[in-house]
C-alpha atoms as a PDB file:
ATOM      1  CA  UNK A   1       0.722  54.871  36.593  1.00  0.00           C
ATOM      2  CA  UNK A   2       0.413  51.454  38.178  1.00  0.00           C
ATOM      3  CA  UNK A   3       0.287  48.179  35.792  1.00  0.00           C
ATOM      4  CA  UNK A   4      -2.913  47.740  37.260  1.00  0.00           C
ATOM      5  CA  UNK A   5      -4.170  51.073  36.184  1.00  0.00           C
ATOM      6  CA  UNK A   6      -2.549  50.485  33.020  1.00  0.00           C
ATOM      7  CA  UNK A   7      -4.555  47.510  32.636  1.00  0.00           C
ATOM      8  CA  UNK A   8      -7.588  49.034  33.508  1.00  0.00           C
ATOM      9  CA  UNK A   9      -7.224  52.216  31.180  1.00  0.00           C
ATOM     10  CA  UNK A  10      -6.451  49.728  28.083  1.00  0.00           C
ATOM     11  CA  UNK A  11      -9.489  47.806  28.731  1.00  0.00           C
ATOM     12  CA  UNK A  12     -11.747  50.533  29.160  1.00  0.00           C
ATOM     13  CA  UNK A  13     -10.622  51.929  25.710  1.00  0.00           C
ATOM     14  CA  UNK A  14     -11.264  48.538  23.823  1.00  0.00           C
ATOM     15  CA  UNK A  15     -14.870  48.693  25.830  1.00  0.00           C
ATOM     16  CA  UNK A  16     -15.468  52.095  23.796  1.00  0.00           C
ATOM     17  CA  UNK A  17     -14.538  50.727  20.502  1.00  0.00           C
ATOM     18  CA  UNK A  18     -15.663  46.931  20.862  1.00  0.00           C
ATOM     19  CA  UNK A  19     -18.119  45.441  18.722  1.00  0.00           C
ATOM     20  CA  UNK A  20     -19.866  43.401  21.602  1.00  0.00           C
ATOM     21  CA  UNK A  21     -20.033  44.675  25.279  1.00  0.00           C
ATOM     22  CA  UNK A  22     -18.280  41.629  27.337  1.00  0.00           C
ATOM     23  CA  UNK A  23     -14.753  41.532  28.792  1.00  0.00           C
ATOM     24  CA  UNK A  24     -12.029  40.008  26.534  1.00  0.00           C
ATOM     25  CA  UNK A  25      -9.561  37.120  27.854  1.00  0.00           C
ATOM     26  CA  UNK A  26      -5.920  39.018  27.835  1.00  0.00           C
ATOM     27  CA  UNK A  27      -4.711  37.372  25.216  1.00  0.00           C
ATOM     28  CA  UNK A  28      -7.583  36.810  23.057  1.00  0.00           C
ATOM     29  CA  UNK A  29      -7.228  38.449  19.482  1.00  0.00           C
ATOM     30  CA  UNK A  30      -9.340  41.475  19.947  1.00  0.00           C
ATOM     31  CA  UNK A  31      -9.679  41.254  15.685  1.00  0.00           C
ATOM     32  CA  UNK A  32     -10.175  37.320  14.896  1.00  0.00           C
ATOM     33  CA  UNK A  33     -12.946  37.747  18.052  1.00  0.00           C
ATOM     34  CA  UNK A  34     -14.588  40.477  15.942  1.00  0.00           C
ATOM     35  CA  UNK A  35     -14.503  43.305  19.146  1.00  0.00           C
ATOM     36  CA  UNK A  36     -12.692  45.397  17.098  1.00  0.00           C
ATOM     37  CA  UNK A  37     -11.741  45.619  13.307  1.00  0.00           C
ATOM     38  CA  UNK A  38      -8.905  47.365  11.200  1.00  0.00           C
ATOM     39  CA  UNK A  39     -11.462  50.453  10.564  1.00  0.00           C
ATOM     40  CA  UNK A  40     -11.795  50.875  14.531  1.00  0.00           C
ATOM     41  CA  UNK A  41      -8.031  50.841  15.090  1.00  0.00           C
ATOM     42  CA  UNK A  42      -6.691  54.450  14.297  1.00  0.00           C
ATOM     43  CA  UNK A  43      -9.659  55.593  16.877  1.00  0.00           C
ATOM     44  CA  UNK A  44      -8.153  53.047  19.421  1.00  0.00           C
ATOM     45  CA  UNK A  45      -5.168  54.348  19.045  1.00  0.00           C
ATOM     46  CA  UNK A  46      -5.975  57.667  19.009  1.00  0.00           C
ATOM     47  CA  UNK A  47      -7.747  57.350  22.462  1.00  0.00           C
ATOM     48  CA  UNK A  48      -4.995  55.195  23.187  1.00  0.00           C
ATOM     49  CA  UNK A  49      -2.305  58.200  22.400  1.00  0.00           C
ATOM     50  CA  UNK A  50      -4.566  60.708  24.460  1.00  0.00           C
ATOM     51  CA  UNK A  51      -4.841  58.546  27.357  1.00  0.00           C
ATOM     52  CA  UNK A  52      -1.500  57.865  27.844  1.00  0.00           C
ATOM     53  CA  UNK A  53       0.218  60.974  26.609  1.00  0.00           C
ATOM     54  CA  UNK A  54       1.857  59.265  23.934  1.00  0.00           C
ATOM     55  CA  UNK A  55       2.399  59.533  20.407  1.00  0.00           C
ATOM     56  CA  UNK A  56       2.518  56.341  18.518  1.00  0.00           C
ATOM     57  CA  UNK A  57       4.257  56.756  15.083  1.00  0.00           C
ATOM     58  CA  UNK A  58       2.267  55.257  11.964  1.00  0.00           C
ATOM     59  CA  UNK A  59       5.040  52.688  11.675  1.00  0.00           C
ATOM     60  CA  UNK A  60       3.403  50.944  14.913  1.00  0.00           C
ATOM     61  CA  UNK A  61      -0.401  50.917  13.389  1.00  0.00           C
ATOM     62  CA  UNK A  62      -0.181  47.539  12.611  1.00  0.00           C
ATOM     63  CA  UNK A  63      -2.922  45.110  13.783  1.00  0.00           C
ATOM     64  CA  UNK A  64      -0.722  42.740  15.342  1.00  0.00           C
ATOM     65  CA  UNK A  65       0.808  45.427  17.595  1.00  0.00           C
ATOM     66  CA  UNK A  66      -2.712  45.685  19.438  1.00  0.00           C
ATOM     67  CA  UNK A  67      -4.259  42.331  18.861  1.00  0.00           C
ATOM     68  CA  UNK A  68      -4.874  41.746  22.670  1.00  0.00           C
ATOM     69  CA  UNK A  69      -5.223  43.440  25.454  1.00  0.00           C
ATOM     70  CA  UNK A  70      -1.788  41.921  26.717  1.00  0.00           C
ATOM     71  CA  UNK A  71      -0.433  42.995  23.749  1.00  0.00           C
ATOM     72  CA  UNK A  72      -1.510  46.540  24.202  1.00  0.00           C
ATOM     73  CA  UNK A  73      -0.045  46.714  27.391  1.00  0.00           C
ATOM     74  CA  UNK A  74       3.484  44.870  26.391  1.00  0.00           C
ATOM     75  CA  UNK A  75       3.375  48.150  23.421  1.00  0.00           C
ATOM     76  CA  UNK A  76       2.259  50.857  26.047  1.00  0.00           C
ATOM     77  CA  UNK A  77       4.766  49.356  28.597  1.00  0.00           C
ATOM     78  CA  UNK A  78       7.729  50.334  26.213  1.00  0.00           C
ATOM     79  CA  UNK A  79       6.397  53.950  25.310  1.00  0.00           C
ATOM     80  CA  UNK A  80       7.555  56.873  27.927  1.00  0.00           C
ATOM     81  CA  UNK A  81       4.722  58.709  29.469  1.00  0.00           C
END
C-alpha cells in the first residue's frame, strides 16, 4: 500500500466514526476538535486493525497515539502489514 492510499484509508475510517462530516487538517486533534471521543476509539481502532491487517495491542489504545490523522499514519507506518 502506497502512503497515499494509506492516507486515504485512515481518513475514510475517522469519516465513519466522526462526530461532524467535514475533512480534518492532518494534524488537528481529532479529540480536542470533538470528531471523535475516547468512547469512539476502540471502534476506530478496530476498523483500523481490519483495514490494515493489523493487530494493535491494548498497550497502544491510548488517545494520544491517534489524536490526528498524521498521527495515525506515523502509528500505522511502524506496524507490518
Amino acid at each position: 500500500m502506497t502512503d497515499a492510499e494509506r492516507r486515504t484509508a485512515i481518513r475514510d475510517i475517522v469519516r465513519q466514526f466522526a462526530a461532524e462530516a467535514r475533512e480534518p487538517e492532518p494534524t488537528e486533534s481529532l479529540f480536542d476538535s470533538g470528531l471523535i471521543d475516547s468512547f469512539v476509539l476502540p471502534q476506530l481502532v478496530t476498523a483500523l486493525e481490519e483495514a490494515f491487517h493489523i493487530r494493535i495491542p491494548d498497550s497502544d489504545l491510548n488517545p494520544r497515539q491517534f489524536e490526528s490523522l498524521a498521527r495515525i499514519e506515523a502509528y500505522l507506518s511502524t506496524r507490518a502489514e
